[in-house]
C-alpha atoms as a PDB file:
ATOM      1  CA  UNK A   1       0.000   0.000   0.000  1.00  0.00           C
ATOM      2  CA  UNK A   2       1.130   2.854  -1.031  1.00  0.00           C
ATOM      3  CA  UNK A   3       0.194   6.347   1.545  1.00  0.00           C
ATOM      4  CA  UNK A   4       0.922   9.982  -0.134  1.00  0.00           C
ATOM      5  CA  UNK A   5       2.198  12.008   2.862  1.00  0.00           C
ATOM      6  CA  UNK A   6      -0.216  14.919   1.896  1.00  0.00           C
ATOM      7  CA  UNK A   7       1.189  18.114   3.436  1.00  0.00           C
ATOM      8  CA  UNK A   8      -1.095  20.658   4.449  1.00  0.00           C
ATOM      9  CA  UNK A   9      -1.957  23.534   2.484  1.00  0.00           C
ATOM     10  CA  UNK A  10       0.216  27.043   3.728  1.00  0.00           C
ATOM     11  CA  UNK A  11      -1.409  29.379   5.921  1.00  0.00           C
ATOM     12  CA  UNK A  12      -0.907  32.154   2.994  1.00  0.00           C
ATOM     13  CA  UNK A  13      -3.478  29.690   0.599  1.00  0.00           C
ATOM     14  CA  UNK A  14      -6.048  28.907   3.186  1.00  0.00           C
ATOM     15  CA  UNK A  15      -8.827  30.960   3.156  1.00  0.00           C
ATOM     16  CA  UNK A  16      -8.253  32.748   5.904  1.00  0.00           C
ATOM     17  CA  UNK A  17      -4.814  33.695   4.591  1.00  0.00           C
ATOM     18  CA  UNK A  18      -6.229  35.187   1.465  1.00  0.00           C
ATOM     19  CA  UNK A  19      -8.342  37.133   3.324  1.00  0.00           C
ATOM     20  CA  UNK A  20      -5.875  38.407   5.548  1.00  0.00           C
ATOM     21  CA  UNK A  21      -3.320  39.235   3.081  1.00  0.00           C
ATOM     22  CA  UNK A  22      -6.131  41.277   0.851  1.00  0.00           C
ATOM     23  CA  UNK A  23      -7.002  42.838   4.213  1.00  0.00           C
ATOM     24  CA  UNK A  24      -3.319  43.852   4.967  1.00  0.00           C
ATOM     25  CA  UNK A  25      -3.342  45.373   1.009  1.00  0.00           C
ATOM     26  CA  UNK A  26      -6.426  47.383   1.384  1.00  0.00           C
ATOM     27  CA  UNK A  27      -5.091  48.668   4.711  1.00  0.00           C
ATOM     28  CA  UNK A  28      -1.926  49.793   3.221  1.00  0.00           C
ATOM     29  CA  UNK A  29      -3.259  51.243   0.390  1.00  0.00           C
ATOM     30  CA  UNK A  30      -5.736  53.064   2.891  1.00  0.00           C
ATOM     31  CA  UNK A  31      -2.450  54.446   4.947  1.00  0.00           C
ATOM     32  CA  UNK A  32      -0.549  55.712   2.077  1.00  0.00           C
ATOM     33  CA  UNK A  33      -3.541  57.567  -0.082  1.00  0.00           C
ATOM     34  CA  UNK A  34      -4.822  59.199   3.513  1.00  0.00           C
ATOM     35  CA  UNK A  35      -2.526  59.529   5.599  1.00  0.00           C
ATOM     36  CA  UNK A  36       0.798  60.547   3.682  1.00  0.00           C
ATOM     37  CA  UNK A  37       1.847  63.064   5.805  1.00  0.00           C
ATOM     38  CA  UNK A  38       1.919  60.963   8.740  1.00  0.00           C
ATOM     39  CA  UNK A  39       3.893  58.177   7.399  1.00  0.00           C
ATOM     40  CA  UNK A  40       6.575  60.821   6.038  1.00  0.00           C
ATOM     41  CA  UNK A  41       6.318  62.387   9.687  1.00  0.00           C
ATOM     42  CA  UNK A  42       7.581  58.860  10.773  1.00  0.00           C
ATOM     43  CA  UNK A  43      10.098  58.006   8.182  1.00  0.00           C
ATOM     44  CA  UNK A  44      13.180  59.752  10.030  1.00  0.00           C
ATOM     45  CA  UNK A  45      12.364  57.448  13.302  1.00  0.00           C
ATOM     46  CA  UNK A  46      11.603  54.500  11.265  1.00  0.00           C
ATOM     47  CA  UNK A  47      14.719  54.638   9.634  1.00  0.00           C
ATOM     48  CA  UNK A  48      16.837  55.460  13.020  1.00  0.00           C
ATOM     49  CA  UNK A  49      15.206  52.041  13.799  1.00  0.00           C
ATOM     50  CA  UNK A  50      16.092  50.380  11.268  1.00  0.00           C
ATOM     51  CA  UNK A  51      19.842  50.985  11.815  1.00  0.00           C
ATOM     52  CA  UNK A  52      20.355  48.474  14.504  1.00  0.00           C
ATOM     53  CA  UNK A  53      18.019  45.632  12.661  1.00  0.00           C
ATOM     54  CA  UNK A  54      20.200  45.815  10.023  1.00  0.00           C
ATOM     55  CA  UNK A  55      23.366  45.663  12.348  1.00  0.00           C
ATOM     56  CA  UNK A  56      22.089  42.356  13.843  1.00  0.00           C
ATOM     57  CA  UNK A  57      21.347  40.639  10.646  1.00  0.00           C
ATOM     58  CA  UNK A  58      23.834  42.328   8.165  1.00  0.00           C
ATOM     59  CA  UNK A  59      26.696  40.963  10.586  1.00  0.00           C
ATOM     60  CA  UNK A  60      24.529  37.605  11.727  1.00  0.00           C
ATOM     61  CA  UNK A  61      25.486  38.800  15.225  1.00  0.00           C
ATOM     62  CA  UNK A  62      28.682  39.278  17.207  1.00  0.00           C
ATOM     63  CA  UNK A  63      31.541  36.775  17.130  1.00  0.00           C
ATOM     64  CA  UNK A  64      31.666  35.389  13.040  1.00  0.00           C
ATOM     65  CA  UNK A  65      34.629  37.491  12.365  1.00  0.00           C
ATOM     66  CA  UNK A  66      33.458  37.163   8.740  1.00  0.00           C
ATOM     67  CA  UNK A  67      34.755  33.512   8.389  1.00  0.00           C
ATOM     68  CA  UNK A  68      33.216  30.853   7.157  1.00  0.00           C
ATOM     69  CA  UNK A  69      31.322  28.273   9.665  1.00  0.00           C
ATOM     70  CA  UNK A  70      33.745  25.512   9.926  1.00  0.00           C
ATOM     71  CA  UNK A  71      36.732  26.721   8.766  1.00  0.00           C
ATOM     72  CA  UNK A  72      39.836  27.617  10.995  1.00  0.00           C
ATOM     73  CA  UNK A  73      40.898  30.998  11.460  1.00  0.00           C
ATOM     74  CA  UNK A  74      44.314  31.804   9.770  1.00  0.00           C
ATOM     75  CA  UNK A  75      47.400  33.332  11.417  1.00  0.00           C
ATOM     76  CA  UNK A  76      46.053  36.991  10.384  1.00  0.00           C
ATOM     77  CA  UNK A  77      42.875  36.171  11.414  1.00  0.00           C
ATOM     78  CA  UNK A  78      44.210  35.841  15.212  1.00  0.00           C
ATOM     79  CA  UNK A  79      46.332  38.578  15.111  1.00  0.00           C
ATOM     80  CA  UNK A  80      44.061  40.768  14.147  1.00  0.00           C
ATOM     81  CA  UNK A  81      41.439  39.718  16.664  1.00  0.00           C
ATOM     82  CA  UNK A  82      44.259  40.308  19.843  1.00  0.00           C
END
């Protein structure tokens, strides 16, 4: 006998997905064509915000040094690092 492991349908293609996702669309366009001038009263903090997001996952955190997973530092690597 042969079973298909059937995996579920995604959240995003359930009905209740769809109906989110159009929701989250028609609020967006809502924000943008009213309320412009609030959004670009917010863009200076949002982008203040931003900064140490990006930090976090532009360097995956503190301690990679910028080698690869599994491979051994060199000689220059260390020294630089003291």
């Amino acid at each position: 006998m042969d079973h298909e492991h059937l995996e579920p349908p995604s959240f995003w293609r359930s009905p209740a997905g769809l109906t989110l996702l159009v929701a989250a669309a028609v609020g967006g366009f809502y924000l943008v064509t009213e309320h412009t001038a609030h959004l670009f009263g917010v863009l200076p903090y949002l982008f203040v915000l931003a900064c140490p997001l990006m930090h976090v996952f532009m360097h995956h955190g503190h301690g990679g040094g910028g080698h690869q997973h599994g491979q051994p530092r060199s000689n220059d690597d260390e020294q630089r690092h003291q």
